[in-house]
Protein backbone atom coordinates (compact mmCIF):
# COMPACT_ATOMS: atom_id res chain seq x y z
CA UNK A 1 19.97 -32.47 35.89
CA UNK A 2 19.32 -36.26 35.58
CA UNK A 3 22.74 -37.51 34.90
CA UNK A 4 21.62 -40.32 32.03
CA UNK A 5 19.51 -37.29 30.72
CA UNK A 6 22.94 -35.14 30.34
CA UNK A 7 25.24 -38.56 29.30
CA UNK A 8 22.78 -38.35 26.30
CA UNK A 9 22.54 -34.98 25.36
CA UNK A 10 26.48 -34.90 25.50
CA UNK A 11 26.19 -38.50 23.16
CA UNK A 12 23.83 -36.57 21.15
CA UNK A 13 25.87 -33.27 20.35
CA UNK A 14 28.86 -35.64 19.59
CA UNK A 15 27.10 -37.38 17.27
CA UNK A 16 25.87 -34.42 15.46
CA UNK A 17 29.30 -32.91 15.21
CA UNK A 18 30.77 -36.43 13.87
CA UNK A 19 27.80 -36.26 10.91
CA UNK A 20 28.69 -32.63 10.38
CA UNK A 21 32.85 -33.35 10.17
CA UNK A 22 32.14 -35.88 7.59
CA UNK A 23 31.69 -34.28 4.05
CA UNK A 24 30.09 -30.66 5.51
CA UNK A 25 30.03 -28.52 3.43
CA UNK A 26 30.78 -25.03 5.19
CA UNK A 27 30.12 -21.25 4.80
CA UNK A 28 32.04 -19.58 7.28
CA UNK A 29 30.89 -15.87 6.88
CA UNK A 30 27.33 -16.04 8.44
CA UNK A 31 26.72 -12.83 6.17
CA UNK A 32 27.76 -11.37 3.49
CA UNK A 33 28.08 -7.82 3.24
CA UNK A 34 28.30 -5.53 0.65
CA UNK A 35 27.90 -1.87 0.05
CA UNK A 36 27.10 0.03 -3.51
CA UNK A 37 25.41 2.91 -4.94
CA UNK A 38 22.71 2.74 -7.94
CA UNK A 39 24.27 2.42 -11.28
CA UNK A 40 27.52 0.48 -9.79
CA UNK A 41 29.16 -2.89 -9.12
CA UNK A 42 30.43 -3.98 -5.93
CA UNK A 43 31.95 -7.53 -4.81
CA UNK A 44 33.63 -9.43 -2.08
CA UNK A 45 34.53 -12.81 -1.47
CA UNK A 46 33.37 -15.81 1.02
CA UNK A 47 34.73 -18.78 1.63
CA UNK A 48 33.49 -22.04 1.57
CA UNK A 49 34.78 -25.34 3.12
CA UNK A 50 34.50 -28.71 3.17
CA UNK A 51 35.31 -30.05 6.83
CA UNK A 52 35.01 -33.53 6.17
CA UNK A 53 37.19 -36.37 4.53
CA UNK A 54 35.57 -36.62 0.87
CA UNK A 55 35.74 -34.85 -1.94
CA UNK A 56 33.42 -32.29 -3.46
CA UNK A 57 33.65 -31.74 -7.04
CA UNK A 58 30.40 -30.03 -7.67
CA UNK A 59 29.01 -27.71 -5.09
CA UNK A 60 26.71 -25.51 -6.41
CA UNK A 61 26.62 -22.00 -5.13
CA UNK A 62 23.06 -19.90 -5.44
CA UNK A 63 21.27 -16.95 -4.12
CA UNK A 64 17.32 -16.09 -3.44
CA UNK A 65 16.16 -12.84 -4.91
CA UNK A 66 17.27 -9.18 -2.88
CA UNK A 67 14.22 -8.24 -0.50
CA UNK A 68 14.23 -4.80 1.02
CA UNK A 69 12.52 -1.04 0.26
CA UNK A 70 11.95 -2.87 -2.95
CA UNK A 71 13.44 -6.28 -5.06
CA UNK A 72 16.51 -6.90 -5.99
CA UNK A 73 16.60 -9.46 -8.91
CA UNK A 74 18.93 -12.55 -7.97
CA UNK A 75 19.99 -11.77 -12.04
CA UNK A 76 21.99 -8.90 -10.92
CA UNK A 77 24.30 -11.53 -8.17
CA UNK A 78 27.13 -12.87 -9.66
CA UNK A 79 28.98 -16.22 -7.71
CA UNK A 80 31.64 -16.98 -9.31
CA UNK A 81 33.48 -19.66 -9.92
CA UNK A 82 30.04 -21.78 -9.54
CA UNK A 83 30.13 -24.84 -9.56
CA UNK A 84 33.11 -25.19 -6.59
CA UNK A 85 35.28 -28.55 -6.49
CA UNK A 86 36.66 -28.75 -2.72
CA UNK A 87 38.89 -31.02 -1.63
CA UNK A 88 38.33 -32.74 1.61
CA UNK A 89 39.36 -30.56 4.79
CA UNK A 90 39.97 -27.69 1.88
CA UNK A 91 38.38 -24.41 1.28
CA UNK A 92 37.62 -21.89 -1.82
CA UNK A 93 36.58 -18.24 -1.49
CA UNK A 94 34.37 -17.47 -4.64
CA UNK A 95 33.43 -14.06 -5.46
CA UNK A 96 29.98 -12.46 -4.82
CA UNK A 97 29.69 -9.64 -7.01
CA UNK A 98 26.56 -7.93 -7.18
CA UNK A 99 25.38 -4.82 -9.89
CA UNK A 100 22.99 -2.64 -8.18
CA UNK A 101 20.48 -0.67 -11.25
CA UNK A 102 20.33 3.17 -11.34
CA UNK A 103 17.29 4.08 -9.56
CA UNK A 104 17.65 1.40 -7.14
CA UNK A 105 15.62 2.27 -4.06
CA UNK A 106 18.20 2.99 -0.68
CA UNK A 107 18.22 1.06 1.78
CA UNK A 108 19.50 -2.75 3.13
CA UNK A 109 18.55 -5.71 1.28
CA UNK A 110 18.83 -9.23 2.19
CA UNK A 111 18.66 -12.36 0.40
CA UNK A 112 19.90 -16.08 1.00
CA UNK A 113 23.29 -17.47 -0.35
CA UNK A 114 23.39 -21.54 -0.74
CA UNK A 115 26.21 -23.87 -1.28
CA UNK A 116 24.91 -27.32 -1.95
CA UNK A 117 26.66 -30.31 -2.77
CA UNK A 118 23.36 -32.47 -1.99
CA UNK A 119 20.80 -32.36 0.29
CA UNK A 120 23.00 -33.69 3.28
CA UNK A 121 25.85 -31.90 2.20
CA UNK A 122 24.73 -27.69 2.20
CA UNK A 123 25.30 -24.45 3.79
CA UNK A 124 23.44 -21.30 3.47
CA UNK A 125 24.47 -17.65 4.18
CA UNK A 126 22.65 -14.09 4.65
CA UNK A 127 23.91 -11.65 1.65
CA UNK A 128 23.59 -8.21 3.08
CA UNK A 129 23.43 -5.30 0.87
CA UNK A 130 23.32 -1.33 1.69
CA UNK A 131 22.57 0.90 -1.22
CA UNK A 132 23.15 4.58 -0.74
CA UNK A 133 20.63 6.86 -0.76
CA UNK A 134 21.20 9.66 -3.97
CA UNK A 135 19.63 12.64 -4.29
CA UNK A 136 18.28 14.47 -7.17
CA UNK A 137 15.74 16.53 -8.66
CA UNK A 138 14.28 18.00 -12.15
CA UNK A 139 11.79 20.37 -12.64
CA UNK A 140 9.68 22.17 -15.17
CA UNK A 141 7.80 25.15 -15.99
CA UNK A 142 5.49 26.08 -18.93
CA UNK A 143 4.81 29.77 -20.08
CA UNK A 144 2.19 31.70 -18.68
CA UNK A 145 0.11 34.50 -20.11
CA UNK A 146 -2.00 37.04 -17.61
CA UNK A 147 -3.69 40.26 -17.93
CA UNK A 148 -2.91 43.40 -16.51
CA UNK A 149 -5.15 43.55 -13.65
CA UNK A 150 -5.78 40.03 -12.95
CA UNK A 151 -3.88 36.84 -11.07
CA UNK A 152 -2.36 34.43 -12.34
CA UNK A 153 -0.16 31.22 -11.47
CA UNK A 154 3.33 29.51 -13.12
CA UNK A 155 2.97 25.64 -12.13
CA UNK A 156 6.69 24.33 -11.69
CA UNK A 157 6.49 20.04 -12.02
CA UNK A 158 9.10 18.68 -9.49
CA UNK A 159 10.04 14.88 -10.14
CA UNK A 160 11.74 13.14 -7.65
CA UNK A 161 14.97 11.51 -9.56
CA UNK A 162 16.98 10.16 -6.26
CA UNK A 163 16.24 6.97 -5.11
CA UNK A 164 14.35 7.59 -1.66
CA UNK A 165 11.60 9.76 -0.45
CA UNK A 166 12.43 13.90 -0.82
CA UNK A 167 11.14 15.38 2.45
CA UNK A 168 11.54 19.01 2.62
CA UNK A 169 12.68 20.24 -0.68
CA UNK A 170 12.77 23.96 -0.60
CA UNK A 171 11.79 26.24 -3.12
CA UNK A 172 12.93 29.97 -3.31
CA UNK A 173 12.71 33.00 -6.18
CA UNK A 174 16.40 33.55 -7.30
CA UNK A 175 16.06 36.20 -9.91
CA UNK A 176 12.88 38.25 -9.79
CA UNK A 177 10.99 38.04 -13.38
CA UNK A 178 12.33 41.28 -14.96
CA UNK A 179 11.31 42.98 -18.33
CA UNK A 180 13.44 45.97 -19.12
CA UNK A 181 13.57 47.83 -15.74
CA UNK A 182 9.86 46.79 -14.78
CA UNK A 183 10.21 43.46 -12.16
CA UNK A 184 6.81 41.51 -11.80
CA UNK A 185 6.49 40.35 -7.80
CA UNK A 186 4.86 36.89 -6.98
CA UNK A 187 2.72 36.51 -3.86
CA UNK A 188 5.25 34.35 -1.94
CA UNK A 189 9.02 34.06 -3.06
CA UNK A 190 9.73 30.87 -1.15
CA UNK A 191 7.95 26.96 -0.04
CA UNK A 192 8.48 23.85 0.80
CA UNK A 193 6.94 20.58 -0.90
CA UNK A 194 7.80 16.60 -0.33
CA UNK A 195 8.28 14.32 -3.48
CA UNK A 196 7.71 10.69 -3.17
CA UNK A 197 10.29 8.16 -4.26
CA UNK A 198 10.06 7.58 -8.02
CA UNK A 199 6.84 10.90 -7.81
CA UNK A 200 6.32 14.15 -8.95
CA UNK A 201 4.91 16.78 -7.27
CA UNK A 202 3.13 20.96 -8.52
CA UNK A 203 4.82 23.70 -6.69
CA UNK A 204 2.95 26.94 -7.61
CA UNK A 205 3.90 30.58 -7.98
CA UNK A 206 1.04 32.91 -8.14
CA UNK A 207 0.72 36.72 -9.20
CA UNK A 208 -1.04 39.50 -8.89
CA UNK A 209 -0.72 41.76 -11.80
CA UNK A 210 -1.94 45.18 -11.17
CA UNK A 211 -3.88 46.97 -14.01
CA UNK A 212 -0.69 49.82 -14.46
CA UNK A 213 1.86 46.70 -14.70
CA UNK A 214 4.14 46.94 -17.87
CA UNK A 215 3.03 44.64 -20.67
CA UNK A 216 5.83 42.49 -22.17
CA UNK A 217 7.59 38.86 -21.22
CA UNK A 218 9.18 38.46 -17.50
CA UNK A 219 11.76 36.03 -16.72
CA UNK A 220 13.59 34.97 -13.97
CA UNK A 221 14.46 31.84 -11.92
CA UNK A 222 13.45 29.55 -9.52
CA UNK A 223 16.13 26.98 -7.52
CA UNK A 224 14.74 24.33 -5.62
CA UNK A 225 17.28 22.48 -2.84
CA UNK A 226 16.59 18.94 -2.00
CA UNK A 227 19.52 18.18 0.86
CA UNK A 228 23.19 19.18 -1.52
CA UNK A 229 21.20 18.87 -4.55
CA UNK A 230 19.68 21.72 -6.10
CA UNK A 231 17.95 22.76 -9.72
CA UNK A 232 17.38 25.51 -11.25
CA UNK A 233 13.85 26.05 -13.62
CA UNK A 234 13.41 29.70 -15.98
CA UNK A 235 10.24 30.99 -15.64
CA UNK A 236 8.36 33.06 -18.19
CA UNK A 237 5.46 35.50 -17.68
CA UNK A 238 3.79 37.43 -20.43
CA UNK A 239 1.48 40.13 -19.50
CA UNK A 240 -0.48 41.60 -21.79
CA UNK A 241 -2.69 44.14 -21.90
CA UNK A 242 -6.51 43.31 -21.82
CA UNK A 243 -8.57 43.10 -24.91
CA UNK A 244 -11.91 45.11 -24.95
């Protein structure tokens, strides 16, 4: 290399750290990590210096809204104390507390952490956040009529209440609808159906109801598993016997 080229690259990179060392101010965690589940809190600190020789009494600490699976409102970050007064060649470590709503989509978010004391004096900062993924599911079923010797079908609703996509949720017959000592058969006693995030989604049970099937109301119960999370929906069949 051309030795006055590399006597002023090394002037330059001195220079740069001599404007930096004079009032800087400094956020030493590059990111900010945090971990939470929907519906909680979670916090941690950072800290924040001032590597130079003068006084800070107002630095300003702010943060960019959450991006990710979805948005995370920069309401629901907390810095506090804000504004920060750092003495010169000092440092503070202000709390980042963030509140993460129930519902919240899973999955890492990132937004931008600043601490500005003016426009030559700032620092900025990655806030990292994981929200686990929660499971859940409800599901309902309306009453069905059908006539001895026809088919009919119970339509369970599934709706998705995690926060993430439900591939794979099984379905399966638990308790065969009974009446009395007569049980009342559906075509298939198990399937399998995927609910999007914040969806629903019809899972059908259809029957065949011969014409010597005893009249009267069947019930029984279907559970439907989504990972450790299952739910149970009655189901109620009332066959009748046709009208001529």
């Amino acid at each position: 290399m051309n030795k006055k080229l590399l006597i002023g690259l090394l002037m330059a990179i001195c220079l740069a750290g001599n404007v930096l060392a004079i009032g800087s101010v400094d956020i030493v965690d590059t990111t900010v990590s945090l971990t939470a589940a929907p519906g909680s809190s979670t916090s941690t600190t950072m800290q924040v210096s001032n590597t130079g020789t003068e006084t800070f009494n107002s630095v300003a600490l702010s943060v960019t809204d959450l991006t990710g699976p979805a948005t995370l409102s920069s309401s629901q970050v907390v810095l506090s104390p804000s504004p920060l007064a750092l003495l010169a060649s000092s440092s503070e470590n202000p709390t980042v507390q963030v509140a993460v709503p129930s519902g919240q989509k899973a999955g890492t978010y990132t937004g931008i952490i600043t601490a500005e004391y003016n426009s030559t004096n700032k620092d900025t900062s990655t806030l990292s956040l994981a929200v686990d993924s929660v499971e859940g599911l409800s599901v309902s079923a309306p009453s069905v009529e059908i006539t001895q010797g026809s088919a009919g079908q119970v339509i369970m609703t599934v709706t998705n209440t995690g926060n993430h996509d439900a591939t794979g949720v099984s379905w399966q017959v638990t308790t065969t609808p009974t009446t009395g000592s007569a049980t009342l058969t559906p075509v298939a006693n198990s399937g399998s159906i995927n609910v999007a995030y914040g969806g629903n989604q019809e899972a059908t049970l259809l029957f065949n109801v011969g014409g010597t099937q005893t009249a009267g109301t069947y019930s029984g119960v279907v559970t439907f598993t989504w990972g450790t999370t299952t739910a149970q929906v009655p189901i109620t069949i009332v066959v009748k016997a046709p009208q001529y």
